[in-house]
C-alpha atoms as a PDB file:
ATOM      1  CA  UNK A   1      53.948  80.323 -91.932  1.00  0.00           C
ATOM      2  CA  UNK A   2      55.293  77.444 -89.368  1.00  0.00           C
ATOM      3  CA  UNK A   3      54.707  78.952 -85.990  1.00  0.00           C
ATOM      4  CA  UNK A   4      55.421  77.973 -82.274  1.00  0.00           C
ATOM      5  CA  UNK A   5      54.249  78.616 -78.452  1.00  0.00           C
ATOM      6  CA  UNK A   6      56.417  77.697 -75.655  1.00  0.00           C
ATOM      7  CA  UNK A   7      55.463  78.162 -72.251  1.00  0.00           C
ATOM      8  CA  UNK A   8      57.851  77.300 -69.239  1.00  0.00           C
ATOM      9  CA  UNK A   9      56.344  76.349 -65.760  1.00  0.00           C
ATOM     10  CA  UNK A  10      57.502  75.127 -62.251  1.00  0.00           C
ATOM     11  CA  UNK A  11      56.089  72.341 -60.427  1.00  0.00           C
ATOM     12  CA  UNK A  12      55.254  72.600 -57.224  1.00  0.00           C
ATOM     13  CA  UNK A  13      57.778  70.108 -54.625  1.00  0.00           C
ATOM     14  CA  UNK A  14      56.862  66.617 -55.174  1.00  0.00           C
ATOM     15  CA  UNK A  15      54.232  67.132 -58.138  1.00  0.00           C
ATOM     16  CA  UNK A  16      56.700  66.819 -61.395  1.00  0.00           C
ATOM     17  CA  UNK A  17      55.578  63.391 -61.589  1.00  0.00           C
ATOM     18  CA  UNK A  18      52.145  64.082 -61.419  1.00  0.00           C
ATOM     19  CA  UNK A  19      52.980  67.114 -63.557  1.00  0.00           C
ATOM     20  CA  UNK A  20      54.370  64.959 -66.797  1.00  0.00           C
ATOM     21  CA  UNK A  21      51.581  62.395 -66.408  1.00  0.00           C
ATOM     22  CA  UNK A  22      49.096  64.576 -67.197  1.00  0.00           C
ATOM     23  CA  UNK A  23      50.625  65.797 -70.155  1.00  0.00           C
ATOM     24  CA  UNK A  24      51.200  61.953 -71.132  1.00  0.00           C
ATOM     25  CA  UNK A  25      47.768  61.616 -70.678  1.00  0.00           C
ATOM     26  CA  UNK A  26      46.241  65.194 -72.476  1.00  0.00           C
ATOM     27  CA  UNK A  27      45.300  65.414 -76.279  1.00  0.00           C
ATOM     28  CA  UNK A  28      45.344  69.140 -77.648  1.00  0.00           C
ATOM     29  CA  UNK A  29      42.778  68.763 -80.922  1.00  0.00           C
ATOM     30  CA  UNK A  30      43.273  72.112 -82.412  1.00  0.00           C
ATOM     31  CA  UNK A  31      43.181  73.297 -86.001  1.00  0.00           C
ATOM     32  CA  UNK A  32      46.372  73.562 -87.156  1.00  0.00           C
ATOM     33  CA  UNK A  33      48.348  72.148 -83.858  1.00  0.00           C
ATOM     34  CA  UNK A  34      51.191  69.693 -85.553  1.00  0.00           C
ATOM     35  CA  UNK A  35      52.776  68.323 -82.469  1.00  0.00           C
ATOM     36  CA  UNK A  36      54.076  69.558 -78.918  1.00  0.00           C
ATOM     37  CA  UNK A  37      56.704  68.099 -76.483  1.00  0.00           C
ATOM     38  CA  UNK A  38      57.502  68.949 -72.501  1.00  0.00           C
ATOM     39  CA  UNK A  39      61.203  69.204 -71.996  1.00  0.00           C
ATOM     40  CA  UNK A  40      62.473  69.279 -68.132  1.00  0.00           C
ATOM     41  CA  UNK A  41      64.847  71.697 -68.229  1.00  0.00           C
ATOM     42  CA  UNK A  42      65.812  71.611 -64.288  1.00  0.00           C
ATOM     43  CA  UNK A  43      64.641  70.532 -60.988  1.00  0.00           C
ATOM     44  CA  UNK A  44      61.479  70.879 -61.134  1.00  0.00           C
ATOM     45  CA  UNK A  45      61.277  73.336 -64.560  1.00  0.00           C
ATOM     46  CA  UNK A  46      59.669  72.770 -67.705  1.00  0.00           C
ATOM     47  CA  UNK A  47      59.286  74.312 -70.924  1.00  0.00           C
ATOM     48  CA  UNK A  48      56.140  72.860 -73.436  1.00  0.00           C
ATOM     49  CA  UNK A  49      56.674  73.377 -76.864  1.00  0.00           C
ATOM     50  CA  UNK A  50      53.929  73.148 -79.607  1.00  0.00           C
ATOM     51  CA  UNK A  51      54.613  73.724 -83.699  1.00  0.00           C
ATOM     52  CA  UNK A  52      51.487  74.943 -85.332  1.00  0.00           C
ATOM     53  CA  UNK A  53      50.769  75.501 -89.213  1.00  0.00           C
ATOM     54  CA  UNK A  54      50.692  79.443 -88.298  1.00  0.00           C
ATOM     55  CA  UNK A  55      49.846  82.127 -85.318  1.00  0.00           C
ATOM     56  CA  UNK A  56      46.171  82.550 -86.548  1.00  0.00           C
ATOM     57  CA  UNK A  57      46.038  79.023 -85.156  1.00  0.00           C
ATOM     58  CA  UNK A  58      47.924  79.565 -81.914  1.00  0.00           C
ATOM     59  CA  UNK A  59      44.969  82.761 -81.239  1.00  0.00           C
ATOM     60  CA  UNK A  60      42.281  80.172 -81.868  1.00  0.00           C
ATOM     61  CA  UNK A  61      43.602  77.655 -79.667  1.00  0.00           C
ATOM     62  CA  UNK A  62      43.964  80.295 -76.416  1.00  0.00           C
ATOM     63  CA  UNK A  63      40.865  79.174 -74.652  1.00  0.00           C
ATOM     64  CA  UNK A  64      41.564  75.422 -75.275  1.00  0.00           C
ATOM     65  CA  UNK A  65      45.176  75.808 -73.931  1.00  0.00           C
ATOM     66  CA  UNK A  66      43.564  77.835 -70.606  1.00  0.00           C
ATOM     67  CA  UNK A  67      41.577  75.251 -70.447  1.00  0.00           C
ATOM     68  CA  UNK A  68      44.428  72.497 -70.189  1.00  0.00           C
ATOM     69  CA  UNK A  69      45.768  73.982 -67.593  1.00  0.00           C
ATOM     70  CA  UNK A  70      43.742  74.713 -65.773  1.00  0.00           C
ATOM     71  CA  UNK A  71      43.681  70.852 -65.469  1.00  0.00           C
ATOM     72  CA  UNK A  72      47.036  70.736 -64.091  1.00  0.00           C
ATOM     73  CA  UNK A  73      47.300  74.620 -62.887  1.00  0.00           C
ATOM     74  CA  UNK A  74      47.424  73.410 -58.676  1.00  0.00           C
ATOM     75  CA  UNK A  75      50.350  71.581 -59.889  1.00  0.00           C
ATOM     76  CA  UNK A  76      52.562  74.972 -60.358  1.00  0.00           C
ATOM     77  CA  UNK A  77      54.334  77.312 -58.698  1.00  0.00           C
ATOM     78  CA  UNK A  78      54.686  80.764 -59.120  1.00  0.00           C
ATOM     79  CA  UNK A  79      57.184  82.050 -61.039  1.00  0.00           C
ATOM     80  CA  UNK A  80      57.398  85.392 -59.501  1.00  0.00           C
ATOM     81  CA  UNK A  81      58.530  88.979 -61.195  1.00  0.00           C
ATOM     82  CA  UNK A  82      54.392  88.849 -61.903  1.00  0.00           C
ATOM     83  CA  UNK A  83      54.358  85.904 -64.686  1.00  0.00           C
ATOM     84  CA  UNK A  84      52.374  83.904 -62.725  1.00  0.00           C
ATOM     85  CA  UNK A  85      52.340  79.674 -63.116  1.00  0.00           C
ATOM     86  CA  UNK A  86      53.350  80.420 -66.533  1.00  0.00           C
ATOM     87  CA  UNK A  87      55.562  82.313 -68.964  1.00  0.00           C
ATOM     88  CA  UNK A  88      54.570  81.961 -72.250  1.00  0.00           C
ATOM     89  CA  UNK A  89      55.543  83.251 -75.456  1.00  0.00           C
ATOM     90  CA  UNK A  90      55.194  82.719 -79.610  1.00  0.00           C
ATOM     91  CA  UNK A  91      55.673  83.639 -82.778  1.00  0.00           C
ATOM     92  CA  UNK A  92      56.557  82.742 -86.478  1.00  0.00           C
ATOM     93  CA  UNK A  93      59.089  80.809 -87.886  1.00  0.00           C
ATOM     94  CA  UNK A  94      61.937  83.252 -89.347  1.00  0.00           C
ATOM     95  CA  UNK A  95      64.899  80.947 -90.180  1.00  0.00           C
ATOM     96  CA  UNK A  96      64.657  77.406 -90.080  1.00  0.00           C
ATOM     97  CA  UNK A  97      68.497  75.328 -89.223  1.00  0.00           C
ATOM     98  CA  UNK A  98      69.303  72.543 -91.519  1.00  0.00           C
ATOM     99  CA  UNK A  99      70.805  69.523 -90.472  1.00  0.00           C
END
């Protein structure tokens, strides 16, 4: 079953630039990883989200996704409340919306 990851991070001041090149720039070649996109969702905010052909995937992929950031990880902030740079989540598909 379709599954997804987001993860939503903060940029440190004056590194979103720096921050969305190296995602321009990163390939993520993981069984069963369909496609991802980074969406700004504020100053300085971001969300990543990656569709995946199911979770077993998403568990396999873990130390390949630490891994990627920790190529961009000095970039981020701290999100506080003890997330850390990041504050990930995922799960399966349960309803998809029609157009």
């Amino acid at each position: 079953m379709t599954a997804y990851n987001v993860v939503r991070f903060r940029t440190k001041p004056g590194k979103e630039q720096a921050f969305i090149d190296a995602h321009e720039k990163v390939a993520l070649d993981a069984a069963g990883f369909r496609k991802g996109a980074l969406i700004k969702t504020g100053e300085r905010t971001f969300c990543f989200v990656g569709e995946w052909n199911d979770m077993d995937n998403i568990v396999a992929a873990r130390p390949q996704m630490i891994g990627l950031l920790d190529t961009f990880r000095d970039m981020l902030e701290d999100l506080g409340g003890g997330l850390g740079v990041t504050d990930p989540v995922s799960g399966t598909v349960v309803a998809d919306v029609k157009t």
